[in-house]
C-alpha atoms as a PDB file:
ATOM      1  CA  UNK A   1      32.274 -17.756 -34.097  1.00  0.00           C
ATOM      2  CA  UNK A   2      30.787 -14.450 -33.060  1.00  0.00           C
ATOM      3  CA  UNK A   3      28.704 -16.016 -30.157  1.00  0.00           C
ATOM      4  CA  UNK A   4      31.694 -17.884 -28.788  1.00  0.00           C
ATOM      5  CA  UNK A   5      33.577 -14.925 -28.805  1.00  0.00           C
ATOM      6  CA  UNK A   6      30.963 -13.073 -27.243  1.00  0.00           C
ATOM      7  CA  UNK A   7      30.813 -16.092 -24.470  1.00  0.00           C
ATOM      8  CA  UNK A   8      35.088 -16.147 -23.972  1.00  0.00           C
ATOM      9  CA  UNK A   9      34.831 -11.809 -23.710  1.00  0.00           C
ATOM     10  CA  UNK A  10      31.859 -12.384 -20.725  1.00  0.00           C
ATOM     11  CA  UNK A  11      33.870 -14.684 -18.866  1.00  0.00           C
ATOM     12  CA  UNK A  12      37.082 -13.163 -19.017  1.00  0.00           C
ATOM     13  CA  UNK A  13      35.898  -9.810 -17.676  1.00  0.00           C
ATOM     14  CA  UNK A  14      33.735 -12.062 -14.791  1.00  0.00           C
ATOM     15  CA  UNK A  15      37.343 -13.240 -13.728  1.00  0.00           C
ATOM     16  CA  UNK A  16      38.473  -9.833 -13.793  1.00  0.00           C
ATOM     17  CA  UNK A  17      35.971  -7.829 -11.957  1.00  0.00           C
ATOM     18  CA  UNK A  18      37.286  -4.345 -11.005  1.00  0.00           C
ATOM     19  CA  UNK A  19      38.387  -3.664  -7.607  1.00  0.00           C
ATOM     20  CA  UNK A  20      35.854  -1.803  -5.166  1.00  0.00           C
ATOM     21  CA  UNK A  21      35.939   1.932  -5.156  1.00  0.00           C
ATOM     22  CA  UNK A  22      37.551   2.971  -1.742  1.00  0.00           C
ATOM     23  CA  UNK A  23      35.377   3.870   0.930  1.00  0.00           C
ATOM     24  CA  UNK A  24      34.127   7.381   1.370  1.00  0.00           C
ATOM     25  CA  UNK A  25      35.811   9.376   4.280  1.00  0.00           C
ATOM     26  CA  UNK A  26      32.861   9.534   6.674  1.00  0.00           C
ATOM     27  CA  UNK A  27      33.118  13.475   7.440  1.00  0.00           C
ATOM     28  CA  UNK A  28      32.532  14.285   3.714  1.00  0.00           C
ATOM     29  CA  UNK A  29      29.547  11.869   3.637  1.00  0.00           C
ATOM     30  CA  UNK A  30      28.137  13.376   6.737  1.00  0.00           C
ATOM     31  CA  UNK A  31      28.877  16.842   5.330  1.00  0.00           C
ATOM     32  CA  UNK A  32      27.240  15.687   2.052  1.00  0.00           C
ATOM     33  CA  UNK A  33      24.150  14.194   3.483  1.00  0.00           C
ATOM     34  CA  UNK A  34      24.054  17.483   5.896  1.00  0.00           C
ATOM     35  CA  UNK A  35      23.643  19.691   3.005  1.00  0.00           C
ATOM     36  CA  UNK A  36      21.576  17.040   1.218  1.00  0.00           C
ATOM     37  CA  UNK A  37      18.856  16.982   3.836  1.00  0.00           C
ATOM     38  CA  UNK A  38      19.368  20.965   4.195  1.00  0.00           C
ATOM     39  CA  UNK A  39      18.619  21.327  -0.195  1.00  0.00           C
ATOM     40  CA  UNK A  40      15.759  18.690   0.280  1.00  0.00           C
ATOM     41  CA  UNK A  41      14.423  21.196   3.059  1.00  0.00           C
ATOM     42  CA  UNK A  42      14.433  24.119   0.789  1.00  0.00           C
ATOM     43  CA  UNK A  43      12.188  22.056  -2.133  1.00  0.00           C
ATOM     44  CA  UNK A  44       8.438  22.946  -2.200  1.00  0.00           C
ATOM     45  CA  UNK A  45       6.518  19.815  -0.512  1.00  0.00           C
ATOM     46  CA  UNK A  46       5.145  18.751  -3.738  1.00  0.00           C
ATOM     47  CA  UNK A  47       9.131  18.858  -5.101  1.00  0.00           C
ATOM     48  CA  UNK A  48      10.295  17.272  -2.076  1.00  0.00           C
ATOM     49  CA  UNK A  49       7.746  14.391  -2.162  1.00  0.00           C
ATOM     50  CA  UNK A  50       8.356  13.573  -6.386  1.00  0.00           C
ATOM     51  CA  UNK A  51      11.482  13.338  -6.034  1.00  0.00           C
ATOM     52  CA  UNK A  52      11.260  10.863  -2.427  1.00  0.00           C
ATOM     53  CA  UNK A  53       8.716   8.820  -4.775  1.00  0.00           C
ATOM     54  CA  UNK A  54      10.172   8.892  -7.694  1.00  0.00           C
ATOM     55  CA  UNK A  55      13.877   6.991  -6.093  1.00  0.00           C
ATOM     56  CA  UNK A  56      12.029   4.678  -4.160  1.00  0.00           C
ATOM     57  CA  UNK A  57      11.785   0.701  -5.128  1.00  0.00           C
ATOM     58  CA  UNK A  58      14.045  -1.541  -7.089  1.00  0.00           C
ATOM     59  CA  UNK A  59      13.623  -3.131 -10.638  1.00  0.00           C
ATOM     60  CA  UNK A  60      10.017  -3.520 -11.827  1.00  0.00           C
ATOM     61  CA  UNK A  61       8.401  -2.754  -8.933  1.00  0.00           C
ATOM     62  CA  UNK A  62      10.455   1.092  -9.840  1.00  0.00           C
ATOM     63  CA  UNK A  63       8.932   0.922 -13.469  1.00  0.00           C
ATOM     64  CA  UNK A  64       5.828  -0.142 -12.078  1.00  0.00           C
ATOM     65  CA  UNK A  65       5.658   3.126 -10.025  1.00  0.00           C
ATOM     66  CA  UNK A  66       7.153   5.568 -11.795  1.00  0.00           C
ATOM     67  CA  UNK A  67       3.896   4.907 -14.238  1.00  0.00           C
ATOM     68  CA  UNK A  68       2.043   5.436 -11.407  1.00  0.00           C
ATOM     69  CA  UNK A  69       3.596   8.655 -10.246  1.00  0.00           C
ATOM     70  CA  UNK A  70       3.106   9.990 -14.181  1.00  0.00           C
ATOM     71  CA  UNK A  71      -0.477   8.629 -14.414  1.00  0.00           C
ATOM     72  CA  UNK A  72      -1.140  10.854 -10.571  1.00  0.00           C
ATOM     73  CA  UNK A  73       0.342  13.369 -12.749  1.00  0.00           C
ATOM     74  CA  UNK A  74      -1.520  13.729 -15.972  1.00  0.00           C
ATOM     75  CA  UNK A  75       1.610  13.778 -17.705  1.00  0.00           C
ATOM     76  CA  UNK A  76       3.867  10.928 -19.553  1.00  0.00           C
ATOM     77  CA  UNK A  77       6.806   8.875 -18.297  1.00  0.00           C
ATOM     78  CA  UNK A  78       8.935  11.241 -20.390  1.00  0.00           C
ATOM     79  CA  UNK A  79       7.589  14.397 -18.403  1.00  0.00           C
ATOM     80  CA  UNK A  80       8.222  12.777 -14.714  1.00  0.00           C
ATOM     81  CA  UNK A  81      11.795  12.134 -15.785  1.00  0.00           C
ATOM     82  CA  UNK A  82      12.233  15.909 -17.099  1.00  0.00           C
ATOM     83  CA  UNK A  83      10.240  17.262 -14.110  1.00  0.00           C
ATOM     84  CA  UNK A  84      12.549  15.201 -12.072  1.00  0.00           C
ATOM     85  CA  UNK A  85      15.835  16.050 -13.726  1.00  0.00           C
ATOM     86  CA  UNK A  86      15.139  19.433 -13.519  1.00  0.00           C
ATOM     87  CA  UNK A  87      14.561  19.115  -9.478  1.00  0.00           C
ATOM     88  CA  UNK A  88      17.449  16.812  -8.924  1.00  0.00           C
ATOM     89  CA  UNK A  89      19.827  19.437 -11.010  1.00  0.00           C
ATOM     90  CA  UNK A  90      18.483  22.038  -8.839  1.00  0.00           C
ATOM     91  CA  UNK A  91      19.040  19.892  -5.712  1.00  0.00           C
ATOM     92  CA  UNK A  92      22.634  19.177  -6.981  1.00  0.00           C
ATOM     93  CA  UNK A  93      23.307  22.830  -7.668  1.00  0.00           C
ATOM     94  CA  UNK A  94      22.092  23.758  -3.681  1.00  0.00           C
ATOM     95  CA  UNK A  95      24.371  20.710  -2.345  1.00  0.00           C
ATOM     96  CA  UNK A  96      27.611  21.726  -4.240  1.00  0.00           C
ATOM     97  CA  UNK A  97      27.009  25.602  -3.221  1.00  0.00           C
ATOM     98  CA  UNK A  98      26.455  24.165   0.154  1.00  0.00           C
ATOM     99  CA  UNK A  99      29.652  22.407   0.382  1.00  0.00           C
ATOM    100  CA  UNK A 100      31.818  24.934  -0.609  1.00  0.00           C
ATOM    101  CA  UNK A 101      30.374  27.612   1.875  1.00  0.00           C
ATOM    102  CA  UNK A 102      31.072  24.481   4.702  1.00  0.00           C
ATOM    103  CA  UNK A 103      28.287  22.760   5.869  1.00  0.00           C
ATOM    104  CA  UNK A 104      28.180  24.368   9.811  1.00  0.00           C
ATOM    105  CA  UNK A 105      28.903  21.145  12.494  1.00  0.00           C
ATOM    106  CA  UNK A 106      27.992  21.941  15.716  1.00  0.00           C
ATOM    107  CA  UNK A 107      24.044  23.283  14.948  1.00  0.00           C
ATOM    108  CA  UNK A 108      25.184  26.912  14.005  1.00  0.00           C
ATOM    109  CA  UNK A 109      22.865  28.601  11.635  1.00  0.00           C
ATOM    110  CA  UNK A 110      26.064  30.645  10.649  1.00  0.00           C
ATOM    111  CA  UNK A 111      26.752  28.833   7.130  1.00  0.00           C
ATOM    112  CA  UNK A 112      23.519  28.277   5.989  1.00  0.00           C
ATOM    113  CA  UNK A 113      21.820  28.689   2.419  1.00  0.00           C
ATOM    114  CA  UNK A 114      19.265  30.720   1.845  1.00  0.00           C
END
């Protein structure tokens, strides 16, 4: 009884799939990605590479290098998640800072992080 159950629950919420979030306004996302790229900037290379690495690939072939990465390292899987967490929190901290100052539009320097 518990496994049909299980099958009725799984195709009932198939049939209701939730509606797709609404699409970003494209000013924000430009304004996000601006500050993004202008965080990313501030990273030490060796920061700035990890973290390029560490979000690049799908599925296995993600596992597959994120052991990689660690084994580069010296350190464990555990460690390269920390060591990225930490950079990613960092980079999140810069990008939110960086959106409330205004990210500058036309090229001035006026607005920018230090």
């Amino acid at each position: 009884a518990r496994k049909v159950h299980l099958e009725y629950t799984r195709k009932r919420q198939a049939t209701h799939a939730p509606a797709p979030p609404p699409e970003p306004d494209s000013e924000e996302t430009e304004e996000e990605y601006g500050c993004l790229e202008r965080c990313m900037e501030g990273l030490t290379q060796d920061n700035r590479q990890l973290v390029l690495k560490y979000y690049q690939d799908e599925r296995q072939m993600k596992i597959d290098h994120r052991r990689e990465l660690a084994h580069q390292f010296g350190i464990g899987m555990n460690a390269l998640r920390l060591r990225v967490f930490r950079i990613r929190a960092v980079l999140q901290k810069c990008v939110l800072e960086c959106l409330q100052k205004g990210f500058p539009r036309n090229g001035s320097e006026d607005n920018a992080i230090a």
